[in-house]
Protein backbone atom coordinates (compact mmCIF):
# COMPACT_ATOMS: atom_id res chain seq x y z
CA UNK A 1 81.35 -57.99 -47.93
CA UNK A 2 81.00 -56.54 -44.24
CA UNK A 3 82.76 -53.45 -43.07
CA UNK A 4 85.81 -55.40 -41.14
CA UNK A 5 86.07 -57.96 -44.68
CA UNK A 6 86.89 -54.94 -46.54
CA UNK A 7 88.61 -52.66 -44.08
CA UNK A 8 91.24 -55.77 -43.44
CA UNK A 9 91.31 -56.28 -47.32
CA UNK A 10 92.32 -52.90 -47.80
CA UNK A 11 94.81 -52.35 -44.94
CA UNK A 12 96.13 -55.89 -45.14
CA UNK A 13 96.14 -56.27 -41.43
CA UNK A 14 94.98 -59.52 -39.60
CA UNK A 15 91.66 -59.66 -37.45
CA UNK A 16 93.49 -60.36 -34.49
CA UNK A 17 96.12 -56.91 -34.98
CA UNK A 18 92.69 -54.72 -35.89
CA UNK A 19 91.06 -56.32 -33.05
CA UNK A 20 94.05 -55.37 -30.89
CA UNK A 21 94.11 -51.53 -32.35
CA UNK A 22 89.82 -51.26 -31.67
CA UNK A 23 90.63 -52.50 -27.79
CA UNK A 24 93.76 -50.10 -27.49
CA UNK A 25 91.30 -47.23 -28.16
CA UNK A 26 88.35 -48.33 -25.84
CA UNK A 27 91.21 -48.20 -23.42
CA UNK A 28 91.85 -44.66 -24.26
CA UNK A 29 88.30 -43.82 -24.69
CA UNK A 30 88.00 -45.25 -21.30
CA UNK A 31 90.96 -43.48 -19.54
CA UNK A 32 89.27 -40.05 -20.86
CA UNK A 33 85.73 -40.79 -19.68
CA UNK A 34 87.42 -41.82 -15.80
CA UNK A 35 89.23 -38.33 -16.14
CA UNK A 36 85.99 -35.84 -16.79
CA UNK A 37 83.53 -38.16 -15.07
CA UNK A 38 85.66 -38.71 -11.81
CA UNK A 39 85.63 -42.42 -12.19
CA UNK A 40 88.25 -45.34 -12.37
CA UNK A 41 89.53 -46.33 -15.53
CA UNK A 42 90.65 -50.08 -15.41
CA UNK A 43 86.97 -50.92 -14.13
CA UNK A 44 85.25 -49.14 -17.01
CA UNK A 45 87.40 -50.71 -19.16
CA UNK A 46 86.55 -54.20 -17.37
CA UNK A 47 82.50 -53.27 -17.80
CA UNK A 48 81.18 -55.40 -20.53
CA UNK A 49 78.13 -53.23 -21.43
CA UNK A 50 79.71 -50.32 -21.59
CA UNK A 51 82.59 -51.98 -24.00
CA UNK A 52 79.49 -53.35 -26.26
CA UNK A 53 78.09 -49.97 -26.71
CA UNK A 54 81.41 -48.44 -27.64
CA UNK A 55 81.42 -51.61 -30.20
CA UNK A 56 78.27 -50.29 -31.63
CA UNK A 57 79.78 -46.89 -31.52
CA UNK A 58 82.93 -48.00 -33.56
CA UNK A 59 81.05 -50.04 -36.09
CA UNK A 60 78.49 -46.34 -36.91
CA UNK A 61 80.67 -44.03 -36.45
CA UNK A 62 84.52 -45.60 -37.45
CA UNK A 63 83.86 -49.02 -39.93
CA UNK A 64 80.83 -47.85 -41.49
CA UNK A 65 81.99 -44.17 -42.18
CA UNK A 66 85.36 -45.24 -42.75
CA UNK A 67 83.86 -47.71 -45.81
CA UNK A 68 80.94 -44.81 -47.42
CA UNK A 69 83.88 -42.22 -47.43
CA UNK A 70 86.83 -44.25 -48.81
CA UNK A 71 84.93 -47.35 -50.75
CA UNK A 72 86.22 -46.33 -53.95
CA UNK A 73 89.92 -45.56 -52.62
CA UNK A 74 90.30 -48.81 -50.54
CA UNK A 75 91.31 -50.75 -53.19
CA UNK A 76 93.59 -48.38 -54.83
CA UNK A 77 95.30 -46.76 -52.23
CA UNK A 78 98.07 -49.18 -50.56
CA UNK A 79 97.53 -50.64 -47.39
CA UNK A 80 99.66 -48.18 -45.49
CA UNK A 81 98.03 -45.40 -47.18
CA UNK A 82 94.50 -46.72 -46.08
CA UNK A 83 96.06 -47.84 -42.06
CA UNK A 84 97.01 -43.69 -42.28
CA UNK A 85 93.48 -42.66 -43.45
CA UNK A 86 91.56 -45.13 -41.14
CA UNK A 87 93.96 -44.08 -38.21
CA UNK A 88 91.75 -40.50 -38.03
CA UNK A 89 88.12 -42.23 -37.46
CA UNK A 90 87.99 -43.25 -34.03
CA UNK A 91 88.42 -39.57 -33.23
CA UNK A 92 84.85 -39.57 -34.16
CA UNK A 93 83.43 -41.30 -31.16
CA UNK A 94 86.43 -39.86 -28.44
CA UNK A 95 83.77 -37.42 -27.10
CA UNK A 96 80.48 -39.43 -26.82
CA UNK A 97 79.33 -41.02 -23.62
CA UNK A 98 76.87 -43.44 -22.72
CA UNK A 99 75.52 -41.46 -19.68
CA UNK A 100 72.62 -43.38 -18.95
CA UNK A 101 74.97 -46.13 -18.70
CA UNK A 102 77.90 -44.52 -17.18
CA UNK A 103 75.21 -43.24 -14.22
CA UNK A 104 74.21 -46.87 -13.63
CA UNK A 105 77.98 -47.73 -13.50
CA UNK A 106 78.88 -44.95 -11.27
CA UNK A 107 76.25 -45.92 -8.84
CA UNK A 108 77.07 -49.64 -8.72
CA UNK A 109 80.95 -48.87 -7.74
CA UNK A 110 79.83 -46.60 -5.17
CA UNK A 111 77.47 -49.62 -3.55
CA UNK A 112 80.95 -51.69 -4.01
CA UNK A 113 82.60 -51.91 -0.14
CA UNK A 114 85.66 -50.05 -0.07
CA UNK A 115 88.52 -51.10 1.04
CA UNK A 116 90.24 -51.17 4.42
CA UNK A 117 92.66 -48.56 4.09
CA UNK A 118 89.61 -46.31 2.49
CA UNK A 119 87.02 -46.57 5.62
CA UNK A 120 89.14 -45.47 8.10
């Protein structure tokens, strides 16, 4: 079974709620990199490479962890006592950044015209 089968087993919620929760903290995530990198927020959150790599991040560093450290608990625990547990992963990844990627994003806003009541 892969991570998400057994992480929506255990917490009883529905793909589309978990889906929800992972997108609700990219939007945090995203809000905190615009704050210490100078940058805006609601077009990070609209970049779709940057959203794949913090998909890649939350599958490492949130599922997959979240699975090795609790496997035996998940199915013993109740679903509101695994929602509580799994609740502290995505900590994990709040301070990581994609520079690389976050310079090439950077650079292509600042090619981006700005807008009339900016160029005066």
């Amino acid at each position: 079974m892969k991570t998400t089968e057994k992480i929506l087993k255990s917490t009883k919620l529905k793909y589309r709620e978990y889906d929800a929760w992972r997108f609700n903290n990219f939007i945090d995530w995203c809000y905190r990199v615009a704050e210490s990198h100078f940058m805006n927020a609601p077009q990070l959150i609209k970049h779709d490479g940057l959203f794949n790599w913090y998909c890649d991040m939350w599958l490492l560093h949130v599922e997959k962890q979240f699975v090795k450290d609790n496997d035996s608990l998940l199915e013993m625990n109740a679903p509101d006592q695994v929602q509580e547990i799994l609740l502290t992963y995505p900590d994990a990844i709040l301070e990581m950044r994609p520079e690389p990627l976050l310079k090439m994003i950077r650079t292509s806003f600042k090619n981006q015209p700005k807008p009339e009541y900016e160029s005066k």
